[in-house]
N, C-alpha and C. Protein backbone atom coordinates (compact mmCIF):
# COMPACT_ATOMS: atom_id res chain seq x y z
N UNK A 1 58.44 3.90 14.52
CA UNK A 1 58.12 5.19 13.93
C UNK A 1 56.76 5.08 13.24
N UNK A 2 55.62 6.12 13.50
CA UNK A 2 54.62 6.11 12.71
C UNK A 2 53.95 7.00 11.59
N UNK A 3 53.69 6.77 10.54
CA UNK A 3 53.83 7.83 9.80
C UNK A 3 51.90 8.21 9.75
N UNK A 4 52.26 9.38 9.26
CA UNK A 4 50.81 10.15 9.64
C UNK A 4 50.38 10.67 8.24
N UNK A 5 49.09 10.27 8.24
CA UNK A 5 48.59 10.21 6.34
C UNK A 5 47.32 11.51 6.75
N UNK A 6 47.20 12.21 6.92
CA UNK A 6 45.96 13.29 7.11
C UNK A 6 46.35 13.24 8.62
N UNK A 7 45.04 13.58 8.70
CA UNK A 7 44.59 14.01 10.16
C UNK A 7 45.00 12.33 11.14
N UNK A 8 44.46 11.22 10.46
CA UNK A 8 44.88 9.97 11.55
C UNK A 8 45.46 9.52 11.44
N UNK A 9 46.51 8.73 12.36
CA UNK A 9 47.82 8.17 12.29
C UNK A 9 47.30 6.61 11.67
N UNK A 10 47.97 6.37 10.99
CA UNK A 10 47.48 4.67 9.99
C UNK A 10 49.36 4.58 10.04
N UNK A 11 49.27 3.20 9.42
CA UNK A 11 50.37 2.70 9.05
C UNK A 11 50.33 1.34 8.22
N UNK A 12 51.44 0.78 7.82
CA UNK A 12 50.98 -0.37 6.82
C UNK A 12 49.71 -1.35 7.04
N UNK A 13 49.90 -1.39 8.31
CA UNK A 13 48.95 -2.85 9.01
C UNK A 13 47.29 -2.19 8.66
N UNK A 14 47.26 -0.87 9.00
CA UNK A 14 45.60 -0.30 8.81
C UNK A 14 45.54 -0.18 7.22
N UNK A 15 46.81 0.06 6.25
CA UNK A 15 46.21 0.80 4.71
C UNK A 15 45.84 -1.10 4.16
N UNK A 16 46.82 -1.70 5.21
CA UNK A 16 46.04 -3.57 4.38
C UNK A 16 44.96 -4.12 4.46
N UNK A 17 44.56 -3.49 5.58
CA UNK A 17 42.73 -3.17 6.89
C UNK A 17 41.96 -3.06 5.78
N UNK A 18 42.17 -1.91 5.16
CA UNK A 18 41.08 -0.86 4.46
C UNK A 18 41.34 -1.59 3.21
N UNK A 19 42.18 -1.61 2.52
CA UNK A 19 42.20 -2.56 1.04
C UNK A 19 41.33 -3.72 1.34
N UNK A 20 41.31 -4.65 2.19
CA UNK A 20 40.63 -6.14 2.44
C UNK A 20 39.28 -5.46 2.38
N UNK A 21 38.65 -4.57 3.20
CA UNK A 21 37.61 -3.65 3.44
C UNK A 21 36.67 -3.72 1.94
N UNK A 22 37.85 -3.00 0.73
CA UNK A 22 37.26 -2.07 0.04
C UNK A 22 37.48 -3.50 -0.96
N UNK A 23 37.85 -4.53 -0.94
CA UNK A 23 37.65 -5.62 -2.21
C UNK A 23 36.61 -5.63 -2.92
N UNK A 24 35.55 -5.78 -2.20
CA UNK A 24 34.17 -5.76 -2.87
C UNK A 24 33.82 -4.88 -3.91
N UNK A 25 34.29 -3.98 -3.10
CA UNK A 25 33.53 -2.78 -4.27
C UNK A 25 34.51 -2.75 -5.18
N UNK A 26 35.69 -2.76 -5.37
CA UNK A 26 36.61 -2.56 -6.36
C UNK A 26 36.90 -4.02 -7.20
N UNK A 27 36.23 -4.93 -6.52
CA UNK A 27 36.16 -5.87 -7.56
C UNK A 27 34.72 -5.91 -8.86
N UNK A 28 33.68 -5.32 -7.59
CA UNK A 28 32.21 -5.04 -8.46
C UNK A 28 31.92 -3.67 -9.13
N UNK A 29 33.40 -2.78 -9.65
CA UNK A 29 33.04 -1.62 -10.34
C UNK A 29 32.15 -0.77 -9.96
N UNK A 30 31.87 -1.06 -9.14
CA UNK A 30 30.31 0.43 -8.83
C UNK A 30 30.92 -0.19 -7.25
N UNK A 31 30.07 1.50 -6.77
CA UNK A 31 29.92 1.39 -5.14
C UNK A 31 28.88 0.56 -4.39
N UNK A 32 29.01 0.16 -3.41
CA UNK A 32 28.12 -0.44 -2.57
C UNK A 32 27.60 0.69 -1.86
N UNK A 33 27.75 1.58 -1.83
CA UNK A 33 26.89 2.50 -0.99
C UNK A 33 26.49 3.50 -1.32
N UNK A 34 26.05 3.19 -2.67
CA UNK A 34 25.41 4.52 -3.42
C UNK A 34 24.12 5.28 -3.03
N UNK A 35 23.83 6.41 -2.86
CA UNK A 35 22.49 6.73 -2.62
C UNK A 35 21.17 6.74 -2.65
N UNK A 36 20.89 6.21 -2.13
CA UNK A 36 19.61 5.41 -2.56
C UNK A 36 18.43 6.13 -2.55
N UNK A 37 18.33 8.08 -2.56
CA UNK A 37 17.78 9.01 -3.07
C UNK A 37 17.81 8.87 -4.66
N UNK A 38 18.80 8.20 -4.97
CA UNK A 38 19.47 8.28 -6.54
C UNK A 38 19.14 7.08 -7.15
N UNK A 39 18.85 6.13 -7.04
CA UNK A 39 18.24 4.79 -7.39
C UNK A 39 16.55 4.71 -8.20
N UNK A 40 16.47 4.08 -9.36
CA UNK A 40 14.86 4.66 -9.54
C UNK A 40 14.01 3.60 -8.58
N UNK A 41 12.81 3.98 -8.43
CA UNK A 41 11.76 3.46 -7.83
C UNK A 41 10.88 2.98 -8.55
N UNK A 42 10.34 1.98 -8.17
CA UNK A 42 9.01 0.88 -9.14
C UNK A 42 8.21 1.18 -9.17
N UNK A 43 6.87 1.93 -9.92
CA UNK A 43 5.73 2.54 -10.26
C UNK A 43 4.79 2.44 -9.03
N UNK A 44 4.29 3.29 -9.10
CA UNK A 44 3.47 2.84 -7.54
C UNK A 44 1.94 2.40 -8.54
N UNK A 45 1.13 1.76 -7.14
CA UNK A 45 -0.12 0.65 -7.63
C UNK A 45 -0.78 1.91 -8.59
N UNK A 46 -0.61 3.15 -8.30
CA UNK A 46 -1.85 4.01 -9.13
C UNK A 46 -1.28 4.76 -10.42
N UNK A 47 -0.15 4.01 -10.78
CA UNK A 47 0.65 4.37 -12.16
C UNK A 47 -0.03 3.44 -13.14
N UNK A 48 -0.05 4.22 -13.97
CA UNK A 48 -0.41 3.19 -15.32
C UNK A 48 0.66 2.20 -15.90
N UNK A 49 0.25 0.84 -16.26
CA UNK A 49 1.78 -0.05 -16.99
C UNK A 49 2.04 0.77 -18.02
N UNK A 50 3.17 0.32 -18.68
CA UNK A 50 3.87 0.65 -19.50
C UNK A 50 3.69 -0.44 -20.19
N UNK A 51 4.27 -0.11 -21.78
CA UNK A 51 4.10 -1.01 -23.04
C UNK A 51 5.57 -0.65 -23.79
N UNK A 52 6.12 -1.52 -24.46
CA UNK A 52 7.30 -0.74 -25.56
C UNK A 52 6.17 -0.57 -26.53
N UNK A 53 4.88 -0.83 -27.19
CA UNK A 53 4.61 -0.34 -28.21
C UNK A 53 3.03 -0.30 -28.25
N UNK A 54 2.67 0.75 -27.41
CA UNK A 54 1.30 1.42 -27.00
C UNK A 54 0.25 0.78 -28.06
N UNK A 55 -1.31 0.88 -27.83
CA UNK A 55 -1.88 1.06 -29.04
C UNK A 55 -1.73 0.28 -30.18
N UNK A 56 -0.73 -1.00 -30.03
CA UNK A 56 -0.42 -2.08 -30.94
C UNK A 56 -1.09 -3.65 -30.57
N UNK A 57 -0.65 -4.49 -31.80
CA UNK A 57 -1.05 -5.61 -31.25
C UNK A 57 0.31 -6.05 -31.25
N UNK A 58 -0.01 -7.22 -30.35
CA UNK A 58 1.21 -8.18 -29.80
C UNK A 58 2.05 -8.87 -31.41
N UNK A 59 2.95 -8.90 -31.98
CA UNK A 59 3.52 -9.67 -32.59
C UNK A 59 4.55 -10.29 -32.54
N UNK A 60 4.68 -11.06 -32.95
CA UNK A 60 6.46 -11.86 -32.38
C UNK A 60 5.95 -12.38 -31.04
N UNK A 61 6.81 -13.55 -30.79
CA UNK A 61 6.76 -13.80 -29.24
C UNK A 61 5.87 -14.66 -28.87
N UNK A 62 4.52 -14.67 -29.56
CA UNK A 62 3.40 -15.31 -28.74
C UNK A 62 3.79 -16.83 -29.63
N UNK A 63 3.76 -17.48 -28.67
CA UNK A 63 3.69 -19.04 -29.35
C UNK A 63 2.94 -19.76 -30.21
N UNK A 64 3.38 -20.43 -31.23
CA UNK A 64 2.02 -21.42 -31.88
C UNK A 64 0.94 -22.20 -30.55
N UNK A 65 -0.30 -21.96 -30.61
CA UNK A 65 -1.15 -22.74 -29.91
C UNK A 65 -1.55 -21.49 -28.49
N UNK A 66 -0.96 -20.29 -28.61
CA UNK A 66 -1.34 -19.65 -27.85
C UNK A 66 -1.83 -17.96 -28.27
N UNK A 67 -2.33 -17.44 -27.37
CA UNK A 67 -2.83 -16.44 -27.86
C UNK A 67 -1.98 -15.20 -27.05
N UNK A 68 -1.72 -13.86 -27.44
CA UNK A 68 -1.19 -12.71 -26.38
C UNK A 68 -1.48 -12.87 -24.79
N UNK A 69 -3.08 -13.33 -24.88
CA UNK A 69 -3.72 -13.33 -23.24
C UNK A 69 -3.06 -14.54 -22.42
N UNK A 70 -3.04 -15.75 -23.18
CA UNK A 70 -2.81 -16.51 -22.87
C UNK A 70 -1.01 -16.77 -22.17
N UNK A 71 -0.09 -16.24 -23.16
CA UNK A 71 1.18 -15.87 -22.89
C UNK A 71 1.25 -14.72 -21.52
N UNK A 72 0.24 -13.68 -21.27
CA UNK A 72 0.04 -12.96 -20.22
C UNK A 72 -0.27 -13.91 -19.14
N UNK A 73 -1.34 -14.69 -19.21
CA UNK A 73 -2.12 -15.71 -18.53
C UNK A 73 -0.55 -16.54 -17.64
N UNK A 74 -0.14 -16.85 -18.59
CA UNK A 74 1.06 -17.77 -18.42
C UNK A 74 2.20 -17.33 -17.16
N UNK A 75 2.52 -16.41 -17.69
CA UNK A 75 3.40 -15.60 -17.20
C UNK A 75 3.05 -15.37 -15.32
N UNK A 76 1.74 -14.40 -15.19
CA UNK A 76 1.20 -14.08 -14.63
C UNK A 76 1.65 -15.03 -13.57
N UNK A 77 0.88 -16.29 -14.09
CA UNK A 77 0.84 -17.98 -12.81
C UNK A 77 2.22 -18.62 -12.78
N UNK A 78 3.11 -18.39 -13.61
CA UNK A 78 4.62 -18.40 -13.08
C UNK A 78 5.13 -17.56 -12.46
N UNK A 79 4.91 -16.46 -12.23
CA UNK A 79 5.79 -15.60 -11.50
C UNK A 79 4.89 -15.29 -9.81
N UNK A 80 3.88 -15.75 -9.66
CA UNK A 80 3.19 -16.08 -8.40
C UNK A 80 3.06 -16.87 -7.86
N UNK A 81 3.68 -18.28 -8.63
CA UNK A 81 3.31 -19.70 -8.34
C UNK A 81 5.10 -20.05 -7.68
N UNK A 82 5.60 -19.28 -8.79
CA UNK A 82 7.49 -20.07 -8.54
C UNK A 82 7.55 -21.60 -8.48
N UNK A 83 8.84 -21.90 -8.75
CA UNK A 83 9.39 -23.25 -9.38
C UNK A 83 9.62 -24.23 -8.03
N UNK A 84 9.18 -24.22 -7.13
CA UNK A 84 9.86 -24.89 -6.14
C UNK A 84 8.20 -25.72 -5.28
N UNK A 85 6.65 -25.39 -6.60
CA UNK A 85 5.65 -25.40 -5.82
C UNK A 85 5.37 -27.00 -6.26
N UNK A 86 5.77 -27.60 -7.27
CA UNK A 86 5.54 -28.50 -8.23
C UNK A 86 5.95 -29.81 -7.74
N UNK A 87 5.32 -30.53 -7.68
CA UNK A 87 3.89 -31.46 -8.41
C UNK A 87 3.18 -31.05 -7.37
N UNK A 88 2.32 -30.18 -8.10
CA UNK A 88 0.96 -29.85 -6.84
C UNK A 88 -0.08 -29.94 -6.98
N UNK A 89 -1.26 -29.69 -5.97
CA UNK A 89 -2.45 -29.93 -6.09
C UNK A 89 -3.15 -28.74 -6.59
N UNK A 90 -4.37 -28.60 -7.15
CA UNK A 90 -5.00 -26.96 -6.43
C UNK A 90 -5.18 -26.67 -5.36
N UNK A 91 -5.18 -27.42 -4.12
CA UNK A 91 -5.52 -26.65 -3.30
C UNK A 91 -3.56 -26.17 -3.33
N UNK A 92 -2.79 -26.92 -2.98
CA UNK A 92 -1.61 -25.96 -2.87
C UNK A 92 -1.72 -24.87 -4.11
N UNK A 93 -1.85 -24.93 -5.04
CA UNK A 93 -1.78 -24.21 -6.17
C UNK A 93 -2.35 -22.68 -5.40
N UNK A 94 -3.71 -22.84 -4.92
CA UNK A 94 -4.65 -21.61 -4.80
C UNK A 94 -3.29 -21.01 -3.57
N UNK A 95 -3.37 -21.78 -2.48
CA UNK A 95 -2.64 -21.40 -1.18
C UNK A 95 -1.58 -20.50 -2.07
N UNK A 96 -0.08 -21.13 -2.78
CA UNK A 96 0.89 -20.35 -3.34
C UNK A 96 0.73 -18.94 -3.84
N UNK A 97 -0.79 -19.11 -4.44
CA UNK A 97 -0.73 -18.06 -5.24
C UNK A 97 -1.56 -16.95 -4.30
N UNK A 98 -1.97 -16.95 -3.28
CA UNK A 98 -2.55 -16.46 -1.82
C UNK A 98 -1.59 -15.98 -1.17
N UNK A 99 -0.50 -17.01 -1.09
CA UNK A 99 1.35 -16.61 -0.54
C UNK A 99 1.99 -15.01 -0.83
N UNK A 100 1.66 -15.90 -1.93
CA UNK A 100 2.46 -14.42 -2.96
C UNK A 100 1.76 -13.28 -3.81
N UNK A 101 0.57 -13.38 -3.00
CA UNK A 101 -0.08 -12.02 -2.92
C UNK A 101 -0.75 -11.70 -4.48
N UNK A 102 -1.02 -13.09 -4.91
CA UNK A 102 -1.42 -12.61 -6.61
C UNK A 102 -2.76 -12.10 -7.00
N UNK A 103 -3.25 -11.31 -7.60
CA UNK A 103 -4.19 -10.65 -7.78
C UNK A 103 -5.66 -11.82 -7.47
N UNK A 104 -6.55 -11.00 -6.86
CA UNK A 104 -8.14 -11.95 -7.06
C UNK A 104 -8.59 -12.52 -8.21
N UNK A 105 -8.19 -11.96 -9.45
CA UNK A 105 -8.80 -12.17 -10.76
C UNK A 105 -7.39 -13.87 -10.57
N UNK A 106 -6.46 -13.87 -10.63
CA UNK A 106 -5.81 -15.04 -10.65
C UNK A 106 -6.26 -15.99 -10.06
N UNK A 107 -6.18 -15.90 -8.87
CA UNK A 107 -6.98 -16.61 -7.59
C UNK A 107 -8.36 -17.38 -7.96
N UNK A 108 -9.34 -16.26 -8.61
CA UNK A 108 -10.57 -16.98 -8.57
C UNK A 108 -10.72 -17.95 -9.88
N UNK A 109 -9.64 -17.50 -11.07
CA UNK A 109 -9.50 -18.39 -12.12
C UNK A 109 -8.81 -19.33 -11.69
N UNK A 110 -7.64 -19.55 -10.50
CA UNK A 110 -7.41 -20.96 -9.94
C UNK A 110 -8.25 -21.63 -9.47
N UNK A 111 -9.37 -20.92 -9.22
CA UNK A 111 -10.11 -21.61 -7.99
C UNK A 111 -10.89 -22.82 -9.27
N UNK A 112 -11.01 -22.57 -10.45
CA UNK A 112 -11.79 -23.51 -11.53
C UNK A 112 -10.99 -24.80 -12.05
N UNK A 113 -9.54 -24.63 -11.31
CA UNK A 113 -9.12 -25.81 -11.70
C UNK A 113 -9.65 -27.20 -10.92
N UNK A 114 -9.56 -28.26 -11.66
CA UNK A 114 -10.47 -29.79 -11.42
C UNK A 114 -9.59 -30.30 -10.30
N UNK A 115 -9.98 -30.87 -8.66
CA UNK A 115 -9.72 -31.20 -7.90
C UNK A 115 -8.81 -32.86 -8.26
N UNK A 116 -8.57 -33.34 -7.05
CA UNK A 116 -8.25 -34.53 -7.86
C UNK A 116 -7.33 -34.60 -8.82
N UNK A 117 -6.38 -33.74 -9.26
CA UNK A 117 -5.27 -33.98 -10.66
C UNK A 117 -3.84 -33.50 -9.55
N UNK A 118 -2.39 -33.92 -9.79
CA UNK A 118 -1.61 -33.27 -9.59
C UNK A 118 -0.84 -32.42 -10.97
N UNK A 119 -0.59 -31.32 -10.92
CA UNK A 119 0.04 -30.11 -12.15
C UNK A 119 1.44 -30.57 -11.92
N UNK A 120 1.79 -30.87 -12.55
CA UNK A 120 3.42 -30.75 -12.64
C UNK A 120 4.31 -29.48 -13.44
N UNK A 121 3.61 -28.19 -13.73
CA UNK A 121 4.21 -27.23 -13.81
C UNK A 121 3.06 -26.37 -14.35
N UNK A 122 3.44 -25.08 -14.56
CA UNK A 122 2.16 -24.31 -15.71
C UNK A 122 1.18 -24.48 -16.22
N UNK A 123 2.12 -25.35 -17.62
CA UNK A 123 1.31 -25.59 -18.76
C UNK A 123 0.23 -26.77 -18.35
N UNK A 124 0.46 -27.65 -17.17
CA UNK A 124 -0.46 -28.21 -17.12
C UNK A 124 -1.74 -27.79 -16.37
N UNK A 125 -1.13 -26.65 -15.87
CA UNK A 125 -2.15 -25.51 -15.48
C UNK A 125 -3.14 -25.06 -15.80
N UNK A 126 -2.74 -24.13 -17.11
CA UNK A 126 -2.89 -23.73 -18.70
C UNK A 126 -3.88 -24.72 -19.03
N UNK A 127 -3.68 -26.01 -19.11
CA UNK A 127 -4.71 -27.10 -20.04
C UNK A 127 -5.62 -27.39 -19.51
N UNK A 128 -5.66 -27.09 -18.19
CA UNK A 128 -6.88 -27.65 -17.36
C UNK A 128 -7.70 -26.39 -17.26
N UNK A 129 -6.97 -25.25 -17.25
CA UNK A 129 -8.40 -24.10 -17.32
C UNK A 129 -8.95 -24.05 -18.55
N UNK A 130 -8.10 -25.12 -19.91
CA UNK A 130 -8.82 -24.74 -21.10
C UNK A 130 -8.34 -23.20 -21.84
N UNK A 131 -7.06 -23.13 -21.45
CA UNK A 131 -6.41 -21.52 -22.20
C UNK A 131 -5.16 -22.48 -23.19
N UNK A 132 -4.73 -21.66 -24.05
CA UNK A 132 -3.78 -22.45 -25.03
C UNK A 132 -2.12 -22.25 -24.10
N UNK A 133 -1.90 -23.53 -24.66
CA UNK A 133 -0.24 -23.46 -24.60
C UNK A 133 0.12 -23.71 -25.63
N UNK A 134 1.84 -24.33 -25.67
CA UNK A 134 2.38 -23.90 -26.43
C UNK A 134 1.98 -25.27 -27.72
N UNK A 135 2.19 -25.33 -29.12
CA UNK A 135 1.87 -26.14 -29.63
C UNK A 135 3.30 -26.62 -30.35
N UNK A 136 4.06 -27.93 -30.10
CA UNK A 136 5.63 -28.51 -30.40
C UNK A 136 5.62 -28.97 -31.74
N UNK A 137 4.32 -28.97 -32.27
CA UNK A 137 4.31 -29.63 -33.63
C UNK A 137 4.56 -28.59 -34.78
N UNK A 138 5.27 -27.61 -34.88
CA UNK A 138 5.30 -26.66 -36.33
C UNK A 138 6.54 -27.57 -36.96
């Protein structure tokens, strides 16, 4: 005997179908197939950045031994460089940051780092262009 739930005939074996189906989403509280008319979008290149506090100076946050630019500086060459580039040279250094599409102004300030050294992360980055890091001694 088959029993008929709407318009299509289902029965136990299909409503266990559709539960296995729908785990995901009912385990992750929100839908997986939400509209993606409805989702916000990331500023396009000819938007201005944003600040939480316009017209201010930087306080809090910036490290002993470094300056706002420098913490920008920082940032900037970690998030173009990524963690997986290390112990590198400059020339890999310049290439990574060529990879990942990082601005010219980055690029040509890599290009001043001293041949001949391997970086083993950032900050040794940071010391060789002569910008501050962080200072461990307070």
């Amino acid at each position: 005997m088959t029993t008929e739930h709407g318009p299509n005939k289902t029965g136990p074996l299909r409503d266990n179908e559709a539960k296995q189906e729908m785990q995901g989403e009912l385990r992750a509280a929100r839908s997986g197939r939400a509209d993606e008319s409805l989702q916000s979008e990331p500023a396009g290149e000819d938007q201005p950045e944003t600040d939480r506090a316009p017209d201010t100076t930087l306080t809090g946050g910036t490290p002993p031994g470094m300056t706002a630019a420098d913490v920008e500086l920082r940032n900037d060459l970690a998030r173009h460089l990524g963690m997986g580039l290390y112990p590198a040279e400059r020339d890999g250094v310049l290439r990574a940051l060529r990879d990942n599409n990082a601005p010219d102004g980055l690029v040509s300030l890599a290009a001043q780092l001293p041949g001949g050294r391997t970086y083993e992360n950032v900050q040794d980055i940071m010391r060789a262009l002569g910008r501050g890091t962080e200072d461990h001694r307070t």
